[in-house]
Structure formats: structure tokens, C-alpha cells
PDB file of N, CA and C in Angstrom:
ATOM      1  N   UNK A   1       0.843  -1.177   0.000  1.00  0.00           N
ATOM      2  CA  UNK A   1       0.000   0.000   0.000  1.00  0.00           C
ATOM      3  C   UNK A   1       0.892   1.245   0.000  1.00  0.00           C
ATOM      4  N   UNK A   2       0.533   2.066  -1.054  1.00  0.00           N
ATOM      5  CA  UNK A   2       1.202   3.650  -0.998  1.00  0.00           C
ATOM      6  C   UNK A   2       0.701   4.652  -0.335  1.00  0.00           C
ATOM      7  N   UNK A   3       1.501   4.858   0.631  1.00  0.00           N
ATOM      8  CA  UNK A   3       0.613   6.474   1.370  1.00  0.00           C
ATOM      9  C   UNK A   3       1.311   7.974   1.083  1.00  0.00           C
ATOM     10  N   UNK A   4       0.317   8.812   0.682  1.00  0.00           N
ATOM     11  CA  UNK A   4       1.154  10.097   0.683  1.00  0.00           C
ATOM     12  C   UNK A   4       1.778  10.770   1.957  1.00  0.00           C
ATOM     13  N   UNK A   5       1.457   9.803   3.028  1.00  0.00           N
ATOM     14  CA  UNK A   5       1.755  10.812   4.359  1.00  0.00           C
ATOM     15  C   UNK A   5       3.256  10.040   4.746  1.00  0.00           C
ATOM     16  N   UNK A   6       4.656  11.196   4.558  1.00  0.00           N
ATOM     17  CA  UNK A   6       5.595  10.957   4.622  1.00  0.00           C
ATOM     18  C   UNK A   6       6.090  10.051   5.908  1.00  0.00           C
ATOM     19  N   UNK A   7       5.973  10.660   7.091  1.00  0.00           N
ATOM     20  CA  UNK A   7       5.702   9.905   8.205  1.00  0.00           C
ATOM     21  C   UNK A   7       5.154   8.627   8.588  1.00  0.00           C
ATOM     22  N   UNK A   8       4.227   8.397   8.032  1.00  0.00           N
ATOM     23  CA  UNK A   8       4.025   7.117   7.546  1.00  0.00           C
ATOM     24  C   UNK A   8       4.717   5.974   6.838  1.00  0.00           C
ATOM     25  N   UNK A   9       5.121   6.661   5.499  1.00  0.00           N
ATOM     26  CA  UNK A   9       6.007   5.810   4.574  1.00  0.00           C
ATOM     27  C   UNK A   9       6.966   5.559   5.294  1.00  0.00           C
ATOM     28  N   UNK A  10       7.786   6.277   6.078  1.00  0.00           N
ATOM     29  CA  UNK A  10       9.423   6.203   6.570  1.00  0.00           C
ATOM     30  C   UNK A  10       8.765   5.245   7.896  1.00  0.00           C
ATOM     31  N   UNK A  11       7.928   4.952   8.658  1.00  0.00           N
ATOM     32  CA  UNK A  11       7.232   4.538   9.798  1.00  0.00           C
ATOM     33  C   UNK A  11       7.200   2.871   9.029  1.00  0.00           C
ATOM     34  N   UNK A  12       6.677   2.570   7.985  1.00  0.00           N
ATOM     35  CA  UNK A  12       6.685   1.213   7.603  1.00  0.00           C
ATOM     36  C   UNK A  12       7.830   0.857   6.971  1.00  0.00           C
ATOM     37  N   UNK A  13       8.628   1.809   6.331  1.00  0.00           N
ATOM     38  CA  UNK A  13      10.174   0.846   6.117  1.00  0.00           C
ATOM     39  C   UNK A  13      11.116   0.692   7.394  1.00  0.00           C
ATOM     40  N   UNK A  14      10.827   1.481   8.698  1.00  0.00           N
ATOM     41  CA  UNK A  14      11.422   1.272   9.860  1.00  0.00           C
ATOM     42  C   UNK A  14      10.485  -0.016  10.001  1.00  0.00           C
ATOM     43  N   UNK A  15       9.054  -0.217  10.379  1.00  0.00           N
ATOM     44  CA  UNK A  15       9.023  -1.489  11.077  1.00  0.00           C
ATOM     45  C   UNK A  15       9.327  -2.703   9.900  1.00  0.00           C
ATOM     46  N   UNK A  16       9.546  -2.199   8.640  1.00  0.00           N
ATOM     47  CA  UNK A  16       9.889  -3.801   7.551  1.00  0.00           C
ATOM     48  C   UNK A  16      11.388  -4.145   8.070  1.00  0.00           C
ATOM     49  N   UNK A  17      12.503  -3.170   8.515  1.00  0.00           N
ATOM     50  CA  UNK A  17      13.888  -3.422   9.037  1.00  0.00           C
ATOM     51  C   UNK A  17      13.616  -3.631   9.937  1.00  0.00           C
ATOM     52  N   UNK A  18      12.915  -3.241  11.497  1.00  0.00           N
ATOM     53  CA  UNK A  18      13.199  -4.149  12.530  1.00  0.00           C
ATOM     54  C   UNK A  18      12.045  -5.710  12.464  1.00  0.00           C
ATOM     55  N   UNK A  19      10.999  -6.116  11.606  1.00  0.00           N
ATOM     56  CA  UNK A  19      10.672  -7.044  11.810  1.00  0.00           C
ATOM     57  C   UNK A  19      11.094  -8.002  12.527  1.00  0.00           C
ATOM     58  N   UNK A  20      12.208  -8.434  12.034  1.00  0.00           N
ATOM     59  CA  UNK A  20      12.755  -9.588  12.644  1.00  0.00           C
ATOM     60  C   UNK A  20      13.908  -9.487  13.794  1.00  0.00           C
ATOM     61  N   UNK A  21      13.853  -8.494  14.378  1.00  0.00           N
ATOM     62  CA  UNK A  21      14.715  -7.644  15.278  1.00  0.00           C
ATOM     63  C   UNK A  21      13.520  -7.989  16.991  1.00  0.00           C
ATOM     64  N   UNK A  22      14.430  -8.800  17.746  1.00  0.00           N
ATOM     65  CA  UNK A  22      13.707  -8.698  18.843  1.00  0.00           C
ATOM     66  C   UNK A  22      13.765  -6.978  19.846  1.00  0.00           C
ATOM     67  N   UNK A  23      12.663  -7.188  21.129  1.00  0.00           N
ATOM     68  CA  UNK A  23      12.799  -5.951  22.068  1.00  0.00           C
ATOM     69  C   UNK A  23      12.678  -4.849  21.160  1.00  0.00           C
ATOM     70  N   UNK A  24      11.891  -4.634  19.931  1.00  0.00           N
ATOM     71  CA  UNK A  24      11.721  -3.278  19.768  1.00  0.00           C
ATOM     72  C   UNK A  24       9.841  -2.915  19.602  1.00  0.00           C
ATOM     73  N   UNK A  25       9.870  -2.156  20.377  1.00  0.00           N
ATOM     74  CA  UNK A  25       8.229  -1.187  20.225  1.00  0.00           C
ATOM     75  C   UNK A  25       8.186   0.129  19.722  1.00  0.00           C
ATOM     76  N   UNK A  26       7.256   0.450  19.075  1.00  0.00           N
ATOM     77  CA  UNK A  26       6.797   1.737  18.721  1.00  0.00           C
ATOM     78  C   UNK A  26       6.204   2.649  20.114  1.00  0.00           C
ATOM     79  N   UNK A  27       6.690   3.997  19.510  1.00  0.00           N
ATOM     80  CA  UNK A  27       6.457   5.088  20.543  1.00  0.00           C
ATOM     81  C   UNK A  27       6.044   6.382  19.714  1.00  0.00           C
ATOM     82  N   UNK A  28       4.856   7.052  20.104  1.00  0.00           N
ATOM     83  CA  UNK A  28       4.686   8.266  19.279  1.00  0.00           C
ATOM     84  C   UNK A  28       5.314   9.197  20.391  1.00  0.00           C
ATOM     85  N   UNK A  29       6.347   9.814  20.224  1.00  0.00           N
ATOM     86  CA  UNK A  29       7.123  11.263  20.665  1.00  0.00           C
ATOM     87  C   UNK A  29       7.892  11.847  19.778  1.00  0.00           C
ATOM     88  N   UNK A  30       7.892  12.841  19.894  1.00  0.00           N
ATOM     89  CA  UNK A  30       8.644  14.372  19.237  1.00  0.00           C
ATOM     90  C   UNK A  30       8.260  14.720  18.295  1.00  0.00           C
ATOM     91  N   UNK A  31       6.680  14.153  18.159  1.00  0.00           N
ATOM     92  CA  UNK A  31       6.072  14.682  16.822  1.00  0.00           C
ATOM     93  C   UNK A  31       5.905  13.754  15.772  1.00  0.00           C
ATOM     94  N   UNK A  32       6.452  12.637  16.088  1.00  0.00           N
ATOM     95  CA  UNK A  32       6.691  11.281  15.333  1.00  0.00           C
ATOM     96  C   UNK A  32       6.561   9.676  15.697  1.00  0.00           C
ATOM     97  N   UNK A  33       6.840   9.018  15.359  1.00  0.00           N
ATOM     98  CA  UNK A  33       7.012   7.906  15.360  1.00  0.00           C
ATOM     99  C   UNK A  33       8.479   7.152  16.188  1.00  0.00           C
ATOM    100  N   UNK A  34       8.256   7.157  17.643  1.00  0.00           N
ATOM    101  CA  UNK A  34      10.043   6.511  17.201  1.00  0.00           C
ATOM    102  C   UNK A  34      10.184   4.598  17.635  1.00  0.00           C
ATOM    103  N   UNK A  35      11.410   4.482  17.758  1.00  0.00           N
ATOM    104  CA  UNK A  35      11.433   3.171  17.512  1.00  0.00           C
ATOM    105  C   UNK A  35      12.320   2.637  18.667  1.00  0.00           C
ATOM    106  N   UNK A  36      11.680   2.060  19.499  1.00  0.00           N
ATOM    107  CA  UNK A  36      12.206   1.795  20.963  1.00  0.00           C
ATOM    108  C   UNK A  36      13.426   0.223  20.579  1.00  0.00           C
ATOM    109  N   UNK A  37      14.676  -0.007  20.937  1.00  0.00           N
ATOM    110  CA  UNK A  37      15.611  -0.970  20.616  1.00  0.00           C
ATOM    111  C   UNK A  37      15.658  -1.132  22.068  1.00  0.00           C
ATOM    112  N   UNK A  38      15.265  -2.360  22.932  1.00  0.00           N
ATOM    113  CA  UNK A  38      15.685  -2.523  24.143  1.00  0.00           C
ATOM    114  C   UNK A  38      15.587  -1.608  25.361  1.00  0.00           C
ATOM    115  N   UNK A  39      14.227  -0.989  25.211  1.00  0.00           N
ATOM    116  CA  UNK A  39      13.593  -0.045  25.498  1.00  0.00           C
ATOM    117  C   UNK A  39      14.820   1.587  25.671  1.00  0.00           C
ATOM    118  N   UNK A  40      15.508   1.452  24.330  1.00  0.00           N
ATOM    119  CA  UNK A  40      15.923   3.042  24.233  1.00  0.00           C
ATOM    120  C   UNK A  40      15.552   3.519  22.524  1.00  0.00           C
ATOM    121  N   UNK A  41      15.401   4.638  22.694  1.00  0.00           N
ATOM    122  CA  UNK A  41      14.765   4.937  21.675  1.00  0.00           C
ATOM    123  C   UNK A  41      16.330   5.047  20.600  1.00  0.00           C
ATOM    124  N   UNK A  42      16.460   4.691  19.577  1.00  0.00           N
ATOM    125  CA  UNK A  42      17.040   4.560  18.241  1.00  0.00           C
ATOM    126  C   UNK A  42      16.845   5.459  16.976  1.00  0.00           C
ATOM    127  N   UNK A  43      15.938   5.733  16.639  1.00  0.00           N
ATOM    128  CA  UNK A  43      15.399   6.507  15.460  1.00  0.00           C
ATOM    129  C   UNK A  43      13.818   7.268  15.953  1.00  0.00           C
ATOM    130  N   UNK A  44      13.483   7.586  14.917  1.00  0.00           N
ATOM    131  CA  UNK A  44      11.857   7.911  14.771  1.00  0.00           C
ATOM    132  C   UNK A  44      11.982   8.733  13.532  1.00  0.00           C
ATOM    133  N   UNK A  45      10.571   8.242  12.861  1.00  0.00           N
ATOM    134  CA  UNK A  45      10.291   9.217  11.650  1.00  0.00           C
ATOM    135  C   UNK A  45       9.256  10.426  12.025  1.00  0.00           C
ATOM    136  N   UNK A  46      10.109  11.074  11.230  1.00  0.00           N
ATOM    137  CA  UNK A  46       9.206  12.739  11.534  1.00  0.00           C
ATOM    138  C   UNK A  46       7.667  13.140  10.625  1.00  0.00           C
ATOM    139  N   UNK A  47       7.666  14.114  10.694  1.00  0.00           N
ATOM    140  CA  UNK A  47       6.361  14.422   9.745  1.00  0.00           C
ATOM    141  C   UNK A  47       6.519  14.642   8.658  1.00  0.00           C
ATOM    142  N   UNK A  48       7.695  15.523   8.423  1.00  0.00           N
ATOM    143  CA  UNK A  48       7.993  15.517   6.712  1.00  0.00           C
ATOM    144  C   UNK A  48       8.899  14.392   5.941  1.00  0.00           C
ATOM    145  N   UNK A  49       9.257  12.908   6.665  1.00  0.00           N
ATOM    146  CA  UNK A  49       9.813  11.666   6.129  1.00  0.00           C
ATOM    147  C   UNK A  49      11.143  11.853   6.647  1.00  0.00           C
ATOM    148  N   UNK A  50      11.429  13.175   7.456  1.00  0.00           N
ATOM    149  CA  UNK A  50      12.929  12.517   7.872  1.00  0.00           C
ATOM    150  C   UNK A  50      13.175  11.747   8.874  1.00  0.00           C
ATOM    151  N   UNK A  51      14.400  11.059   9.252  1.00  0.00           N
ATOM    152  CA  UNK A  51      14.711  10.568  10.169  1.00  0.00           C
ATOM    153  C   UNK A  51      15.782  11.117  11.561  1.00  0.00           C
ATOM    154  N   UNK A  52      14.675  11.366  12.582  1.00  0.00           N
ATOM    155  CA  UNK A  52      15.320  11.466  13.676  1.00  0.00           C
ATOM    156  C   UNK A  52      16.488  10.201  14.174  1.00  0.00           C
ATOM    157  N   UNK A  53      18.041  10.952  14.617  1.00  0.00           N
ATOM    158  CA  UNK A  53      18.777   9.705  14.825  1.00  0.00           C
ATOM    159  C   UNK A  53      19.341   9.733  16.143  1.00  0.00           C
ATOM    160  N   UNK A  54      19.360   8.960  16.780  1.00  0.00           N
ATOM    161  CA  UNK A  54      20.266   9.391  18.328  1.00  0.00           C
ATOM    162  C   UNK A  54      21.446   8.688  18.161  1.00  0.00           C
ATOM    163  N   UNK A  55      22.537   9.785  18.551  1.00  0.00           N
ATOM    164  CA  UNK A  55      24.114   9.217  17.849  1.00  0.00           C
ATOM    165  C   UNK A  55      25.099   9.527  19.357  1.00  0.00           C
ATOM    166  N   UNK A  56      25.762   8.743  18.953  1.00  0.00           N
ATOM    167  CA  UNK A  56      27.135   8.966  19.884  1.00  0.00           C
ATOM    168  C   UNK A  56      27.557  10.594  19.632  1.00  0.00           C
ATOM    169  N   UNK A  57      27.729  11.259  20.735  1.00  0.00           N
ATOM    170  CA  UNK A  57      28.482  12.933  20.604  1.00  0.00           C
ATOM    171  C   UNK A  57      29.965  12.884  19.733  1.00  0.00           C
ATOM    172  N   UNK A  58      31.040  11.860  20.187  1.00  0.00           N
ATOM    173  CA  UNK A  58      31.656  11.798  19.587  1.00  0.00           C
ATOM    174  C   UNK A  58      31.969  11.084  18.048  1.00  0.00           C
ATOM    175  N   UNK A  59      30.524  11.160  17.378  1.00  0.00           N
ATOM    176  CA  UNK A  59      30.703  11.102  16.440  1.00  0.00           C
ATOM    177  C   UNK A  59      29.719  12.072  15.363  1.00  0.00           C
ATOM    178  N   UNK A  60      29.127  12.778  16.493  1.00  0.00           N
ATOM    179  CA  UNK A  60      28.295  13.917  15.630  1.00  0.00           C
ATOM    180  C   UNK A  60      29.063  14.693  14.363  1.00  0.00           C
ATOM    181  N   UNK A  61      30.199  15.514  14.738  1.00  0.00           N
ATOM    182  CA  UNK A  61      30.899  16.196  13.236  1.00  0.00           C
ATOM    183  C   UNK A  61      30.862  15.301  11.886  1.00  0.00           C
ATOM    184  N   UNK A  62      31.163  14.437  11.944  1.00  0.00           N
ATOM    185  CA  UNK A  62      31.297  13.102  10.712  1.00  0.00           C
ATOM    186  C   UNK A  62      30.518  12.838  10.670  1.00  0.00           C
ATOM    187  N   UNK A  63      29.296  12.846  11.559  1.00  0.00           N
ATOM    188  CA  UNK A  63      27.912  12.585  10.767  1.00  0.00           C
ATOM    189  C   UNK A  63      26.906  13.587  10.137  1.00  0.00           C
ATOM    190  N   UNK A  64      27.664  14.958  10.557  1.00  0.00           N
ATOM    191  CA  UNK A  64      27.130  16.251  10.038  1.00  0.00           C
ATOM    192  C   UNK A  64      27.517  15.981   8.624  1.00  0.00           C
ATOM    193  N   UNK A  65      29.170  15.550   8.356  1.00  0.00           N
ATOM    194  CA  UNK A  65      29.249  16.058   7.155  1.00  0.00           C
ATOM    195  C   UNK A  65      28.944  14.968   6.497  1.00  0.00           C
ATOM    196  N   UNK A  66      28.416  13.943   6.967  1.00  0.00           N
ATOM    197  CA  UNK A  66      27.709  12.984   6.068  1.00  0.00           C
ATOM    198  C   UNK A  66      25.952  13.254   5.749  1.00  0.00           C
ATOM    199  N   UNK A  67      25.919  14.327   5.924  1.00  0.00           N
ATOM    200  CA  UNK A  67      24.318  14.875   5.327  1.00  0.00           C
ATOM    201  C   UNK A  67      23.485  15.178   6.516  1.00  0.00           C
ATOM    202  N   UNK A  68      23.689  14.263   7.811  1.00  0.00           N
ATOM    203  CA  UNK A  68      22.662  15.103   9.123  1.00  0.00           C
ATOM    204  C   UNK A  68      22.896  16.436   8.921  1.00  0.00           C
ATOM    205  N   UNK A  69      21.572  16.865   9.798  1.00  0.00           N
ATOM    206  CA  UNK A  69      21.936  17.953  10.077  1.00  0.00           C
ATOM    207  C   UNK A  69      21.139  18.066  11.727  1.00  0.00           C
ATOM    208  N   UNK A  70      21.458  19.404  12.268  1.00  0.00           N
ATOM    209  CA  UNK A  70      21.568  19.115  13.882  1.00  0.00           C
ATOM    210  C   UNK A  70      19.979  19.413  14.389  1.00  0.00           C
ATOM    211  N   UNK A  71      19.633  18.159  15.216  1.00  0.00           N
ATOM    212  CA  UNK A  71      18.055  18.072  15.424  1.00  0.00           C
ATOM    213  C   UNK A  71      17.099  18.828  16.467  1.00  0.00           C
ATOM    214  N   UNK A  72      16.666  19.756  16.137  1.00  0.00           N
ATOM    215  CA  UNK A  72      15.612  20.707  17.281  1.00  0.00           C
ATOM    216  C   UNK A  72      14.856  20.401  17.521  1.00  0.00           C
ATOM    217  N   UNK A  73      13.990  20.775  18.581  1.00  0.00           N
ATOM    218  CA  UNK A  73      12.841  20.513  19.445  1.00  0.00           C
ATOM    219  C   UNK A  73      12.250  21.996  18.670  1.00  0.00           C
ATOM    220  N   UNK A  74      11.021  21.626  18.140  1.00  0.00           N
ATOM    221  CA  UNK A  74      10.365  23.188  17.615  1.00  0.00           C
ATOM    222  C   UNK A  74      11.197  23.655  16.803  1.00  0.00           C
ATOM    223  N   UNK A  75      11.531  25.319  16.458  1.00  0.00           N
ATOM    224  CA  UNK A  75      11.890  25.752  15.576  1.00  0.00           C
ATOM    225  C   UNK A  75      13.246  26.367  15.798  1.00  0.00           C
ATOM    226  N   UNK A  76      13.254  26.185  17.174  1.00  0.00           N
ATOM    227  CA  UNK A  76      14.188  27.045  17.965  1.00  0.00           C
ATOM    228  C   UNK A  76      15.766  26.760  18.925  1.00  0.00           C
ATOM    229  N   UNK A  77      15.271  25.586  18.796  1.00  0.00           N
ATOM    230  CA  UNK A  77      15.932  24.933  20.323  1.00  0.00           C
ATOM    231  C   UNK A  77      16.334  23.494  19.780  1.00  0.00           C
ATOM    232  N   UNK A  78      17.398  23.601  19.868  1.00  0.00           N
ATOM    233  CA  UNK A  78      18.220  22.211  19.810  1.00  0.00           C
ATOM    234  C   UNK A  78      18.720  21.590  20.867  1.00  0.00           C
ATOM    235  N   UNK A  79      18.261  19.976  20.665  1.00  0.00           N
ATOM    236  CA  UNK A  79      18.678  18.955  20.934  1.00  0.00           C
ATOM    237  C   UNK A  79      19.715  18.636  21.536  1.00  0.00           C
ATOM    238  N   UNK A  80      20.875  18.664  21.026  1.00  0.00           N
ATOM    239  CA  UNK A  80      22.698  18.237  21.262  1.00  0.00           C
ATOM    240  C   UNK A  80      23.020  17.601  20.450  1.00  0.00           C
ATOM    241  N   UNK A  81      24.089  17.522  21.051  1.00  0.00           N
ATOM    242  CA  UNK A  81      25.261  16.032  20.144  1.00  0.00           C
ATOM    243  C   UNK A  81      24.555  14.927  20.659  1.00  0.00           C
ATOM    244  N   UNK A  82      23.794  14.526  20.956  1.00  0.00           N
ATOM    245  CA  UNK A  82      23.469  12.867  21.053  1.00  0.00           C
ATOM    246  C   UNK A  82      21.965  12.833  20.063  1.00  0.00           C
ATOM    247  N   UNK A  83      21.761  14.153  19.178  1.00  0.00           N
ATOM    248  CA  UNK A  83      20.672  13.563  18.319  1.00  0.00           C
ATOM    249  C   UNK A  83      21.394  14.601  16.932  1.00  0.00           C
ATOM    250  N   UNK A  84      20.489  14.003  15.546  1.00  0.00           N
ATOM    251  CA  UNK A  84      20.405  14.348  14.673  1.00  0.00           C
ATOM    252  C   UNK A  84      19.456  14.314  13.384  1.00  0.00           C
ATOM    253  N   UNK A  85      18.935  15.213  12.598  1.00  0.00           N
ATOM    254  CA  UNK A  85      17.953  14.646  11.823  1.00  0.00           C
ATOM    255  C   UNK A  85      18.729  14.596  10.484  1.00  0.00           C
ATOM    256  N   UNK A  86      18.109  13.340   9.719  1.00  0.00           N
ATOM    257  CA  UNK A  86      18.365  13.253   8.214  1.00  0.00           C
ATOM    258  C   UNK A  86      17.270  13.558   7.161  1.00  0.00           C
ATOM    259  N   UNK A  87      17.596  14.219   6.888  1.00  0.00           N
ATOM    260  CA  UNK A  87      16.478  14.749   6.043  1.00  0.00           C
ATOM    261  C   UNK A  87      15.948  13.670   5.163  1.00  0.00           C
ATOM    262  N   UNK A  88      14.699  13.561   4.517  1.00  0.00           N
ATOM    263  CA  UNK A  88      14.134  12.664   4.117  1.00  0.00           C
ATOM    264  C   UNK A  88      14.523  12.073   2.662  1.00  0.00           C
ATOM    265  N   UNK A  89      14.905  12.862   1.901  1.00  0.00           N
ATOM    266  CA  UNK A  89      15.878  12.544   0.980  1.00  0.00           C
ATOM    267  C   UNK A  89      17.205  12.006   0.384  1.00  0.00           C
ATOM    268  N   UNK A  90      17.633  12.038   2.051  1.00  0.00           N
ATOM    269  CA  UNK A  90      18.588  11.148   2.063  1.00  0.00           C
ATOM    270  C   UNK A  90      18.392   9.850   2.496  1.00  0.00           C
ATOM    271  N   UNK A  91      17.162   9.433   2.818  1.00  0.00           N
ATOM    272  CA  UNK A  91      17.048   8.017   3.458  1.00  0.00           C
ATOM    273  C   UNK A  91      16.212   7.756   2.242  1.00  0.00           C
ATOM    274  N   UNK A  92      15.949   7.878   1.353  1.00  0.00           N
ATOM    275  CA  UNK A  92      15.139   7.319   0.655  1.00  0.00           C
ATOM    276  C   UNK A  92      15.686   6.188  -0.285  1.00  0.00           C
ATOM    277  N   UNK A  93      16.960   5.938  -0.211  1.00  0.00           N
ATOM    278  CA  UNK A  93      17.542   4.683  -0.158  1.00  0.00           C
ATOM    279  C   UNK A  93      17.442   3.778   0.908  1.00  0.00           C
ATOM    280  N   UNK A  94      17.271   2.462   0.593  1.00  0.00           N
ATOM    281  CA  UNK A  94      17.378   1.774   1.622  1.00  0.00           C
ATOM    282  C   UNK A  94      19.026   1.256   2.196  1.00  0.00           C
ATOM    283  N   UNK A  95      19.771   1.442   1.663  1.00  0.00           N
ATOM    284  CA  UNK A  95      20.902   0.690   2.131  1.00  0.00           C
ATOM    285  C   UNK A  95      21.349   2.435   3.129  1.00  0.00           C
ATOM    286  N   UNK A  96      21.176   3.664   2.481  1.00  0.00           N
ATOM    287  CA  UNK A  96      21.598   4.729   3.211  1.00  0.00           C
ATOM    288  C   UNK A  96      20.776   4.478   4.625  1.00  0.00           C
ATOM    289  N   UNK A  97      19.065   4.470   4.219  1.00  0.00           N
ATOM    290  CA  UNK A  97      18.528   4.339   5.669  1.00  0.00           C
ATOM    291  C   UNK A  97      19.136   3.110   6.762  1.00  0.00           C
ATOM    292  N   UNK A  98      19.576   1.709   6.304  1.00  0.00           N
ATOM    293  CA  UNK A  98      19.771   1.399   7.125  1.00  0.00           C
ATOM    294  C   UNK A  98      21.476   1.590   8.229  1.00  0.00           C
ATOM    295  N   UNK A  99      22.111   2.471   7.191  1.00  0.00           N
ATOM    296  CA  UNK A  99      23.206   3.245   7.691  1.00  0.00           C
ATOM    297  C   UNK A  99      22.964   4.009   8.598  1.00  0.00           C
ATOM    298  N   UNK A 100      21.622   5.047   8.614  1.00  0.00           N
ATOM    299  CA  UNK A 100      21.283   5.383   9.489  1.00  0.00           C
ATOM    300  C   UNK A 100      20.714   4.980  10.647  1.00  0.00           C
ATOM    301  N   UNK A 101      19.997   4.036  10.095  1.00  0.00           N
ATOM    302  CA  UNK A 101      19.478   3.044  11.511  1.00  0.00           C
ATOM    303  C   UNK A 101      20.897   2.793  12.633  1.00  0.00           C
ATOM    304  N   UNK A 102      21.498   2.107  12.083  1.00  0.00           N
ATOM    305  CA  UNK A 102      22.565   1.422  12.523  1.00  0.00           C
ATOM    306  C   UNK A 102      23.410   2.635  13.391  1.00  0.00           C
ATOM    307  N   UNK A 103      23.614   3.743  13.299  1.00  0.00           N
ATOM    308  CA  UNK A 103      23.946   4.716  14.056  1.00  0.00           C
ATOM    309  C   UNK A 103      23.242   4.888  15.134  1.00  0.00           C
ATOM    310  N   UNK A 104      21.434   4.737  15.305  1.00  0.00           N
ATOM    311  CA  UNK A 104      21.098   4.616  16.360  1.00  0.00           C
ATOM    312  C   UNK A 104      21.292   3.573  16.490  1.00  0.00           C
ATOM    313  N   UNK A 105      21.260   2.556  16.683  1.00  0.00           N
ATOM    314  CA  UNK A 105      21.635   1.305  17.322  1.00  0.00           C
ATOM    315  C   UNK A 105      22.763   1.351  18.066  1.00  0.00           C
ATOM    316  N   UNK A 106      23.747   1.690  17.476  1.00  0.00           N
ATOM    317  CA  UNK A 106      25.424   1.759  18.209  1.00  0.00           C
ATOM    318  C   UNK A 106      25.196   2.661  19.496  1.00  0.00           C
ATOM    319  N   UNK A 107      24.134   3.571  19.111  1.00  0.00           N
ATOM    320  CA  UNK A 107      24.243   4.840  20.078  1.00  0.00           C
ATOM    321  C   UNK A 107      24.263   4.366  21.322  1.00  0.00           C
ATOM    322  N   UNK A 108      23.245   3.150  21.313  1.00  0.00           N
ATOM    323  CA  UNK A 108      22.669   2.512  22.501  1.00  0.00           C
ATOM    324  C   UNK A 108      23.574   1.807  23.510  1.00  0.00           C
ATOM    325  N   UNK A 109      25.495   1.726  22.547  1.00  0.00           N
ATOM    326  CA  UNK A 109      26.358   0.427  23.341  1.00  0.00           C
ATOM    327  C   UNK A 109      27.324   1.730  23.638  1.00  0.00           C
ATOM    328  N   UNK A 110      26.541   3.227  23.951  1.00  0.00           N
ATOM    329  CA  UNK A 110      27.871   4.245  24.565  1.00  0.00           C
ATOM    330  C   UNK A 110      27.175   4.784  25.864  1.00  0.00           C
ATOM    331  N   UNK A 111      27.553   5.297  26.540  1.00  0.00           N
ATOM    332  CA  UNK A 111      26.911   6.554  28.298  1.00  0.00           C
ATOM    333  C   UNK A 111      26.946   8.173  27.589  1.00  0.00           C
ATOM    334  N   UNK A 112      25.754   8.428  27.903  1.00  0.00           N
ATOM    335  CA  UNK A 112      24.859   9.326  27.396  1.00  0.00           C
ATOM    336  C   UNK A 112      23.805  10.180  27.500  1.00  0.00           C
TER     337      UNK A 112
END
């Protein structure tokens, strides 16, 4: 099934990658969808199809210049180094999205 609602679309290729992934639940916060890994949150898709990512601090710069860019609460107010959003155009590959996945995942094996 095709949906025009971006959030959505990026919401069912996250649960087609964790299918077979034990300990993960869905959570609606920050305006989105996110995706609980062992009850910590990992990703979430936003409203306009991007992907919220929660990353290690020390690896935020290198993931800036790999296309994130730095993730706010509202219009105003940012987040930190332990999150980032990818804009939706860049995940619209699947092998990129699950690059991104996989950044939250790691996030989860650092103190934070």
C-alpha cells in the first residue's frame, strides 16, 4: 500500500527493518514515530519523512558532514550532540537508511 503521508512511509520501512529484530516497540514522541531498541529509543520518523537519529556525541561532526543535520525541538531549540535529523531525501535509499538506523543502534552500546 502507498501512502502520501511521509511519516508514515518512513514509519513502515522502519518497522519492515526491525521485523525480525527482537525488544523493539513503537512510541509516538517528538512529533513522530520513534522506535524503541531494548527499550531506548534509536530513530523515529518525523512528519515531513525525515529521520530522527540518536548518535554517539563523539561522532556527531562526521555525521554532520555525512548529510545530518543538527536536530531541534520546535523551531528554535536544539537537541545536542546525542541527536540528529536526516532529512528525508537522504534516506530514501534503503541501504543509506539502514546506515542510518545502525547509528542509532550503536548509540545505545555508549553513556549518554
Amino acid at each position: 500500500m502507498t501512502t502520501a503521508d511521509p511519516r508514515e512511509a518512513l514509519s513502515q520501512r522502519l518497522r519492515d527493518f526491525f521485523a525480525s529484530r527482537p525488544n523493539v516497540r513503537e512510541v509516538r514522541m517528538f512529533g513522530g514515530v520513534s522506535f524503541m531498541v531494548d527499550e531506548r529509543m534509536a530513530v523515529a520518523a518525523g512528519r515531513d519523512g525525515g529521520l530522527l537519529v540518536r548518535t554517539d556525541p563523539a561522532d556527531y561532526d562526521d555525521l554532520l558532514r555525512r548529510g545530518a543535520v543538527p536536530a531541534r525541538m520546535g523551531s528554535d531549540r536544539p537537541m545536542g550532540r546525542g541527536w540528529l535529523t536526516v532529512p528525508s531525501q537522504q534516506v530514501s535509499d534503503d541501504a543509506e537508511l539502514a546506515f542510518w538506523i545502525q547509528v542509532g543502534l550503536d548509540s545505545g552500546t555508549v553513556q549518554g
